[in-house]
N, C-alpha and C. Protein backbone atom coordinates (compact mmCIF):
# COMPACT_ATOMS: atom_id res chain seq x y z
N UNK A 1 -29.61 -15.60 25.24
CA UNK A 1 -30.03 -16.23 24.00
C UNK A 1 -29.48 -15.47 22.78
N UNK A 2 -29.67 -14.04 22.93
CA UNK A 2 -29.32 -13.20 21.71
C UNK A 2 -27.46 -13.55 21.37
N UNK A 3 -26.57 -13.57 22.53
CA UNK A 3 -25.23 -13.76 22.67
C UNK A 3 -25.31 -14.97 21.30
N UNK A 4 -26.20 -16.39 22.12
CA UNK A 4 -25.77 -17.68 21.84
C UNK A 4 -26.04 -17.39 19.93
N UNK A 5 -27.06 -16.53 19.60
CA UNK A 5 -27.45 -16.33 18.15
C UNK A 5 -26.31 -15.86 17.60
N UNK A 6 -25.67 -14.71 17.85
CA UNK A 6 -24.38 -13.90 17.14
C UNK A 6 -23.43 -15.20 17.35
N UNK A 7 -22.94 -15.32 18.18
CA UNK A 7 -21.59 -16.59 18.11
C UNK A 7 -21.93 -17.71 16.82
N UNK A 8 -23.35 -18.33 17.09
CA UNK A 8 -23.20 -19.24 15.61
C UNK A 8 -23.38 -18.84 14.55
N UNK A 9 -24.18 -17.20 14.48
CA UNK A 9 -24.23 -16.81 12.65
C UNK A 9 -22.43 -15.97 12.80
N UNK A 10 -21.34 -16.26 13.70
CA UNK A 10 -20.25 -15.51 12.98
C UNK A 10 -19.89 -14.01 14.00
N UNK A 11 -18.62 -13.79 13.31
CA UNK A 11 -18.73 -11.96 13.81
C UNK A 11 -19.79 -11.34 13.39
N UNK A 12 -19.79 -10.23 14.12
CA UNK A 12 -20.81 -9.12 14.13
C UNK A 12 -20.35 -8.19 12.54
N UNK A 13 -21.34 -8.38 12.19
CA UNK A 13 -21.40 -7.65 10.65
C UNK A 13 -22.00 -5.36 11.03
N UNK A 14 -21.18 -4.77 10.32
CA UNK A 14 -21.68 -3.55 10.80
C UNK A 14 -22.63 -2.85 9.81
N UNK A 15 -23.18 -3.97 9.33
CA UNK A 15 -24.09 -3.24 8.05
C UNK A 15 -23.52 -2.93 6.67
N UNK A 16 -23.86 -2.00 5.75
CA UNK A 16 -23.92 -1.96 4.94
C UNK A 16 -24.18 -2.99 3.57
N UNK A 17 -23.74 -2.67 2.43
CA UNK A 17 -24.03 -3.56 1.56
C UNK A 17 -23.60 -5.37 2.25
N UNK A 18 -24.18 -5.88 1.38
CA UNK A 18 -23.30 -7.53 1.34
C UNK A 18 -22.32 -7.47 0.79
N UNK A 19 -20.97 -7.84 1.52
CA UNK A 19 -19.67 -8.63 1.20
C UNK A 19 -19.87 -10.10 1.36
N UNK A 20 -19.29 -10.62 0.18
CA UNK A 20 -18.55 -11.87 0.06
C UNK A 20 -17.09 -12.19 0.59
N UNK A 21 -16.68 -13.24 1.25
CA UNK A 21 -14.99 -13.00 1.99
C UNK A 21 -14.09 -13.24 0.63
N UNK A 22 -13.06 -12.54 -0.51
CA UNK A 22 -12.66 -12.91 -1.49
C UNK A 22 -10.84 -13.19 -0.86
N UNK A 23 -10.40 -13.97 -1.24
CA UNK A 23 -8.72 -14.07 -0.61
C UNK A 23 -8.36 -14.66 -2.26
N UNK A 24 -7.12 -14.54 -1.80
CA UNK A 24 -6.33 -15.18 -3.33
C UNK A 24 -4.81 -14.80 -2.90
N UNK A 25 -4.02 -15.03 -3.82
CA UNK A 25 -2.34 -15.16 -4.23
C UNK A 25 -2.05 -14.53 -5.93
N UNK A 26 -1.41 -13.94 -5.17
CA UNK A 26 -0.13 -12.82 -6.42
C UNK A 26 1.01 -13.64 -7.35
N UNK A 27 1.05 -13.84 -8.43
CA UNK A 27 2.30 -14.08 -9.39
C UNK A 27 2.68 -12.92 -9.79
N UNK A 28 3.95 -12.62 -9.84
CA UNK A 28 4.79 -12.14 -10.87
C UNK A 28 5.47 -12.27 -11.58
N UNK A 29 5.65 -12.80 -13.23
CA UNK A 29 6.37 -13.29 -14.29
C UNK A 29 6.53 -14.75 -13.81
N UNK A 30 5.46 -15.53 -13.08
CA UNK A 30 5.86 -16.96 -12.37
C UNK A 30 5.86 -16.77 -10.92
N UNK A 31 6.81 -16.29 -10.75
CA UNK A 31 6.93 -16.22 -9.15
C UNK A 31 5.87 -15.53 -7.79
N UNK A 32 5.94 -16.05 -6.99
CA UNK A 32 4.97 -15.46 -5.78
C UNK A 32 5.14 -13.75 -5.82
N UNK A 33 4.77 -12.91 -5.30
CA UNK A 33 4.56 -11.96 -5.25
C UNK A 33 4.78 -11.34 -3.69
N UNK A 34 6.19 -11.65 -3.08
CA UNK A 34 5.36 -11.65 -1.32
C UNK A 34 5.42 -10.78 -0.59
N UNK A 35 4.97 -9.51 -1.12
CA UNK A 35 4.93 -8.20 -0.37
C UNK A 35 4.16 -7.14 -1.02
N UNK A 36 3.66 -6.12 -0.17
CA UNK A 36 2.48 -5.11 -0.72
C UNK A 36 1.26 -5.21 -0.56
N UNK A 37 0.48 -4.93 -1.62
CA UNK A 37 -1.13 -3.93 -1.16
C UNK A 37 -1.61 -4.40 -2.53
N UNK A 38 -2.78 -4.56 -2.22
CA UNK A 38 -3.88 -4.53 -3.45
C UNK A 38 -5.16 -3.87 -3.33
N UNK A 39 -5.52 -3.14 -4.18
CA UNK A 39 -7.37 -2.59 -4.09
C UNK A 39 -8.09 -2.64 -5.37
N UNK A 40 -9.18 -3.23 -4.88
CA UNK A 40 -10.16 -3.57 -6.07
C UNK A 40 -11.12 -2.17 -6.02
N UNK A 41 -10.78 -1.91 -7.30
CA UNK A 41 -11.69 -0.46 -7.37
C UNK A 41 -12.93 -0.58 -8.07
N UNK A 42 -14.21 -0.44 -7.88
CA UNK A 42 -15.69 -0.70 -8.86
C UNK A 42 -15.19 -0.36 -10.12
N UNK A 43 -15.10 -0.60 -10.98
CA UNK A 43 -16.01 -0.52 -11.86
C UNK A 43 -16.68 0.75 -12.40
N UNK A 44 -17.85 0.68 -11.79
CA UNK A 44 -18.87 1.57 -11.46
C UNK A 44 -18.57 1.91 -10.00
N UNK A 45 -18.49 3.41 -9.97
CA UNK A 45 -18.10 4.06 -8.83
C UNK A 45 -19.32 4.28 -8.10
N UNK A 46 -20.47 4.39 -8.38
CA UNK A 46 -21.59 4.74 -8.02
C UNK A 46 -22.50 3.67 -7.40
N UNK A 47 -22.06 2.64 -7.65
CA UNK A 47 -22.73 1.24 -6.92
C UNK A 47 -21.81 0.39 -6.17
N UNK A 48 -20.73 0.56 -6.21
CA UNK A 48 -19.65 -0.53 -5.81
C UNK A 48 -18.71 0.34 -4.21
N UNK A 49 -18.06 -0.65 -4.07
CA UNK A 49 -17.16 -0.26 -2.56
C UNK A 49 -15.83 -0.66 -3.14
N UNK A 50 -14.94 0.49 -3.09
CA UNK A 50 -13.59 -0.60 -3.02
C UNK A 50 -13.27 -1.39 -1.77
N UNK A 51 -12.47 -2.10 -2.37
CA UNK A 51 -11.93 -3.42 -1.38
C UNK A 51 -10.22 -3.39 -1.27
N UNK A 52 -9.56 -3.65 -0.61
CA UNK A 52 -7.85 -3.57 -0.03
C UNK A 52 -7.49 -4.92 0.90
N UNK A 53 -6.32 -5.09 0.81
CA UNK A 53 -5.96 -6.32 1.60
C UNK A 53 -4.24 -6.13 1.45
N UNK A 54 -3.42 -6.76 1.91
CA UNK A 54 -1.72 -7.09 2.27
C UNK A 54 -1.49 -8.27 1.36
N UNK A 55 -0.82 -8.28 0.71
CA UNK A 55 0.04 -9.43 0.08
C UNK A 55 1.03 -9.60 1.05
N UNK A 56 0.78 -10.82 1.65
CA UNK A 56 1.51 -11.34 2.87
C UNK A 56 2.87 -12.57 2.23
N UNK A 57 3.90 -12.40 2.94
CA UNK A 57 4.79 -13.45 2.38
C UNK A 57 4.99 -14.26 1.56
N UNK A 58 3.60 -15.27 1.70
CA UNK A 58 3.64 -16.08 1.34
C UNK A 58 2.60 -16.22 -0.34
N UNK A 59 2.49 -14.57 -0.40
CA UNK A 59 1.68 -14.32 -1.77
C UNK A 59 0.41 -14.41 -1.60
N UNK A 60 -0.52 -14.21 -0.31
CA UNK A 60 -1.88 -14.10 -0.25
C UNK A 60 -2.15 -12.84 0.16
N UNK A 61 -3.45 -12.71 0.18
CA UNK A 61 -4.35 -11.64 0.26
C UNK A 61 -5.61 -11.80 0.57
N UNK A 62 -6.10 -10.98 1.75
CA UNK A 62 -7.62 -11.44 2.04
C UNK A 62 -8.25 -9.54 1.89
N UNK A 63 -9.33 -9.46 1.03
CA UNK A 63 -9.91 -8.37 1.14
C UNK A 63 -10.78 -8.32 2.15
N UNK A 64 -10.98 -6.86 2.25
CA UNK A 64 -11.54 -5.80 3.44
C UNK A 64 -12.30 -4.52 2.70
N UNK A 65 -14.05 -4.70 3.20
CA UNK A 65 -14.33 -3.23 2.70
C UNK A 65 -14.41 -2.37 3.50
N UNK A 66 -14.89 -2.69 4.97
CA UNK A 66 -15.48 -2.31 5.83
C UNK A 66 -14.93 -2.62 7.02
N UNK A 67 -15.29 -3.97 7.31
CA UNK A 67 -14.33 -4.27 8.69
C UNK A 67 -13.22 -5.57 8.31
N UNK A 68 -12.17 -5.92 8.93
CA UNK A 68 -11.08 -6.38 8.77
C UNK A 68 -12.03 -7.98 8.49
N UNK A 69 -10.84 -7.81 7.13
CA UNK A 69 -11.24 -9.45 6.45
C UNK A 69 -12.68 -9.76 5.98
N UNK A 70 -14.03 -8.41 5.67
CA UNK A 70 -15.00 -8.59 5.53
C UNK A 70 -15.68 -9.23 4.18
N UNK A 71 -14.68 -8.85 3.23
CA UNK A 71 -14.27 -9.53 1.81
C UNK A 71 -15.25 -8.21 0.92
N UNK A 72 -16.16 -8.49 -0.27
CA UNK A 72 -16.16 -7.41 -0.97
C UNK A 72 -17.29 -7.34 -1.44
N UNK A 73 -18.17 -6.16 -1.83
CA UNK A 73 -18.98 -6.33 -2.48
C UNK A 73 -19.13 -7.26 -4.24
N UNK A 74 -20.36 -7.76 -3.98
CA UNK A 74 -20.37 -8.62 -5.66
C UNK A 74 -20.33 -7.22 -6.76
N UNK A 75 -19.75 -7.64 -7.81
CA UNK A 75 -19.76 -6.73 -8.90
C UNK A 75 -18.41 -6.87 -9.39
N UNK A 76 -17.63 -5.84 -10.24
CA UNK A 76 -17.05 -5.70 -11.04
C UNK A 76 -15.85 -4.49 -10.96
N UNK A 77 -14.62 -4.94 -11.04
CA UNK A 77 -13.43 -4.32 -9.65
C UNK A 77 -11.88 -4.59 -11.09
N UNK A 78 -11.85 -3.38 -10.90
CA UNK A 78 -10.23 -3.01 -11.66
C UNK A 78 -9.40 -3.23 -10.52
N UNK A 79 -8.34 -4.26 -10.78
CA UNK A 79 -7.09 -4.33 -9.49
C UNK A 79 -6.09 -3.23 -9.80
N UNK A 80 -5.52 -2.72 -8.80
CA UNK A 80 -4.47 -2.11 -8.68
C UNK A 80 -3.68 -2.88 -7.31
N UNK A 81 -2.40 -2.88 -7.57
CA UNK A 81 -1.54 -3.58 -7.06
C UNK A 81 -0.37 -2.70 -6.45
N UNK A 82 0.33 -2.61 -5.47
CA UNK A 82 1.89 -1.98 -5.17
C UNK A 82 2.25 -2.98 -4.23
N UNK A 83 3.86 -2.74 -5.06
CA UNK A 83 5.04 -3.89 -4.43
C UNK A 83 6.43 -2.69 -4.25
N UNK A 84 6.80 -2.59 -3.29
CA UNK A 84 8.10 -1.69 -3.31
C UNK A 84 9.37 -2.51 -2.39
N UNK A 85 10.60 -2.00 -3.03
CA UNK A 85 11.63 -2.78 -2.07
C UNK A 85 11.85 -1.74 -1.26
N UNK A 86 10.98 -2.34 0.16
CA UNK A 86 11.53 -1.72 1.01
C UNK A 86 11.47 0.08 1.45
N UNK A 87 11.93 0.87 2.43
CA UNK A 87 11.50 2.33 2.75
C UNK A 87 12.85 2.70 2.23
N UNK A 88 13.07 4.23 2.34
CA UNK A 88 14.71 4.48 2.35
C UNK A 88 15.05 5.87 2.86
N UNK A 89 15.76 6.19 3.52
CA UNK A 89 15.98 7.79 3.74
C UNK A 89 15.70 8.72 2.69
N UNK A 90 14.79 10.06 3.19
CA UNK A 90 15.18 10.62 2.19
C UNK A 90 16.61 12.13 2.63
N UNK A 91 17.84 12.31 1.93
CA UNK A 91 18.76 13.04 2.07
C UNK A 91 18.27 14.45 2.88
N UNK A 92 18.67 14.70 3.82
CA UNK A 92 18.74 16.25 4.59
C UNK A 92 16.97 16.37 5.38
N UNK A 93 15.78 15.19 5.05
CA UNK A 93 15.20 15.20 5.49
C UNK A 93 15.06 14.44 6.70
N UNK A 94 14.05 14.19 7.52
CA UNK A 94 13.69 13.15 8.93
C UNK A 94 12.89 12.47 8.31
N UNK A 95 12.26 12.31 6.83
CA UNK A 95 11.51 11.57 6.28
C UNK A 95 12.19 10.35 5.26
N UNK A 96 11.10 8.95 5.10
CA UNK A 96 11.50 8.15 4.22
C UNK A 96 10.28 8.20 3.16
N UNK A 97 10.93 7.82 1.89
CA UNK A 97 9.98 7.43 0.74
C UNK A 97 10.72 5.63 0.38
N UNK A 98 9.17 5.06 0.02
CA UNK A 98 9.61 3.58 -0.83
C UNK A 98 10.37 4.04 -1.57
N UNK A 99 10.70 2.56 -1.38
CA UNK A 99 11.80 2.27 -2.85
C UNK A 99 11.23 1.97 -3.68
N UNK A 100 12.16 1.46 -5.12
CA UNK A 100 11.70 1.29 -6.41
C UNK A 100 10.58 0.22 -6.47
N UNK A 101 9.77 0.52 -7.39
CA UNK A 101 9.03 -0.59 -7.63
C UNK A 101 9.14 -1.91 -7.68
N UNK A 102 8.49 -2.80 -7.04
CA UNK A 102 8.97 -4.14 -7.71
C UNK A 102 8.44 -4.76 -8.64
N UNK A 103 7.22 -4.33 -9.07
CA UNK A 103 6.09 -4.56 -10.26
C UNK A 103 6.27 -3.42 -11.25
N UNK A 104 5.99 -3.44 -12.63
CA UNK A 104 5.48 -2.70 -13.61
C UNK A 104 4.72 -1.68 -12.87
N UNK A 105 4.77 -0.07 -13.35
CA UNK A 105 3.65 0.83 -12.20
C UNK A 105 2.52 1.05 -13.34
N UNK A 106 2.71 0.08 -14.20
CA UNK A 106 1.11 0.52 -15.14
C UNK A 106 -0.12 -0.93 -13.97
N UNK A 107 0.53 -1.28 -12.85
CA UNK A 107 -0.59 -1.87 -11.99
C UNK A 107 -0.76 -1.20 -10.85
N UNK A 108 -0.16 0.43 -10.77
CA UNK A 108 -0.45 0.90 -9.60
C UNK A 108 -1.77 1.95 -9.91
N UNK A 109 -2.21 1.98 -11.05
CA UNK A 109 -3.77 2.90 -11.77
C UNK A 109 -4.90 2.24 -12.12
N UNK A 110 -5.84 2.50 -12.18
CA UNK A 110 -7.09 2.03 -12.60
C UNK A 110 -7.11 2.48 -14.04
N UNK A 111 -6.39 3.38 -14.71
CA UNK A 111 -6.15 3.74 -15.49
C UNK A 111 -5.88 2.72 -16.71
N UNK A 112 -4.51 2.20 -16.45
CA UNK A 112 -3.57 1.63 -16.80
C UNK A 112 -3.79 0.06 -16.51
N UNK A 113 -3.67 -0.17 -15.49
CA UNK A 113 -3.64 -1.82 -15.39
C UNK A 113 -4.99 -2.65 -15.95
N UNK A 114 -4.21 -3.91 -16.55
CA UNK A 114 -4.71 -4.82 -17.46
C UNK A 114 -5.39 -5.75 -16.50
N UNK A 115 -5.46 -5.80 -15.46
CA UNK A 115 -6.32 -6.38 -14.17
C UNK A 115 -7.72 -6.46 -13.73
N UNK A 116 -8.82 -7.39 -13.49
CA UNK A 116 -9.99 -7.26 -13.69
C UNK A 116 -10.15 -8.00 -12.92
N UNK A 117 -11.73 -8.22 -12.27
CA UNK A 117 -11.69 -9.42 -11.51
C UNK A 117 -13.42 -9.03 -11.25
N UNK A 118 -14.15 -10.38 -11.59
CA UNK A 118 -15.57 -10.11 -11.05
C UNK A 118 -15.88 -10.72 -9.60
N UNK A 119 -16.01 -10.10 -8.76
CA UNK A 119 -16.62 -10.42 -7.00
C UNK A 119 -17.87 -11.10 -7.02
N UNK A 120 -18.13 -12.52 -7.10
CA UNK A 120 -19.51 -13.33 -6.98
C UNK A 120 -20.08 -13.70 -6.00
N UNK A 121 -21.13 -13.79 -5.77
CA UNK A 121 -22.19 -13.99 -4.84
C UNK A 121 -21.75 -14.56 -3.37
N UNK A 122 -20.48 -15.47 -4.15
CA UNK A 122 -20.25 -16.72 -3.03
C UNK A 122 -18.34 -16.73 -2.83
N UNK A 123 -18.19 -17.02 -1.59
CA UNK A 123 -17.01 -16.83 -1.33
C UNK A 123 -15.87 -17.38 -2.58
N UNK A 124 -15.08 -16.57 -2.42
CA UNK A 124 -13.98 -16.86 -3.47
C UNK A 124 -12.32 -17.05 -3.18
N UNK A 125 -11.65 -17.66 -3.74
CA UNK A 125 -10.05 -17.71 -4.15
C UNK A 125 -9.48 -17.32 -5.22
N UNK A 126 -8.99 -16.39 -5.22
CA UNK A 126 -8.87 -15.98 -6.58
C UNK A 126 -6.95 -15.88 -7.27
N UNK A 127 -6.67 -16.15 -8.33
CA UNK A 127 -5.17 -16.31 -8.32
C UNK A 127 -4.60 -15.07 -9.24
N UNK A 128 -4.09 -14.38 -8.89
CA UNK A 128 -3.81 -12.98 -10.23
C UNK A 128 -2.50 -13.16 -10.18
N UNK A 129 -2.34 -12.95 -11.79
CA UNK A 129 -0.90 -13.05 -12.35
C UNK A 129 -0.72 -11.33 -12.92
N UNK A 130 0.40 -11.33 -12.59
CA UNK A 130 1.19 -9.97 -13.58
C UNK A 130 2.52 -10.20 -14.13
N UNK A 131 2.54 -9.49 -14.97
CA UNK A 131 3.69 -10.05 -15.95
C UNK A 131 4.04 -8.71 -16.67
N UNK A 132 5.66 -8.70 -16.95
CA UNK A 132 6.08 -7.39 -17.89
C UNK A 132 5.50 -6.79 -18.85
């Protein structure tokens, strides 16, 4: 009986706060965005979870706080974004570093980027643009 209960409320949740599932799609100056990382950072560091997800090909993104695809706590989240072309040798080493940016790097800080986004109660799609 307990089995038949978990299968219809969903995966197994591992606790903590409530996440909402948040997904969305990347512009850049117009165009899709189709590679890299995003993390939504609180806000308020002291009440909030950051959240991370892949900008996949096709310019989406599904956040994760906790377990894969769990989406995010509600509240109030500075985006930071990275897009790089690609890995590259580095000279006389066995190591690689990314390549150049493909975005502005005033969206790789919480500092710096002009990016915001409020996480609500109820599942979301969300569309973020960046621009020069």
């Amino acid at each position: 009986m307990y089995l038949l209960c978990v299968l219809a409320l969903g995966r197994w949740d591992s606790g903590g706060p409530r996440r909402v599932p948040v997904n969305g799609t990347f512009e850049y100056n117009g165009s899709p965005l189709t590679s890299g990382s995003v993390v939504f950072v609180p806000v308020d560091s002291n009440t909030g979870h950051s959240a991370r997800g892949m900008i996949n090909s096709d310019s989406r993104f599904e956040l994760t706080t906790f377990d894969d695809g769990d989406g995010a706590v509600p509240g109030e989240y500075k985006v930071t974004v990275f897009s790089y072309d690609g890995m590259r040798d580095v000279p006389g080493s066995p190591f690689q570093a990314v390549g150049p940016s493909l975005i502005p790097e005033r969206y790789n800080d919480t500092n710096t980027t002009d990016l915001q986004q409020t996480v609500s109660e109820k599942r979301m799609t969300v569309k973020l643009e960046l621009k020069d």
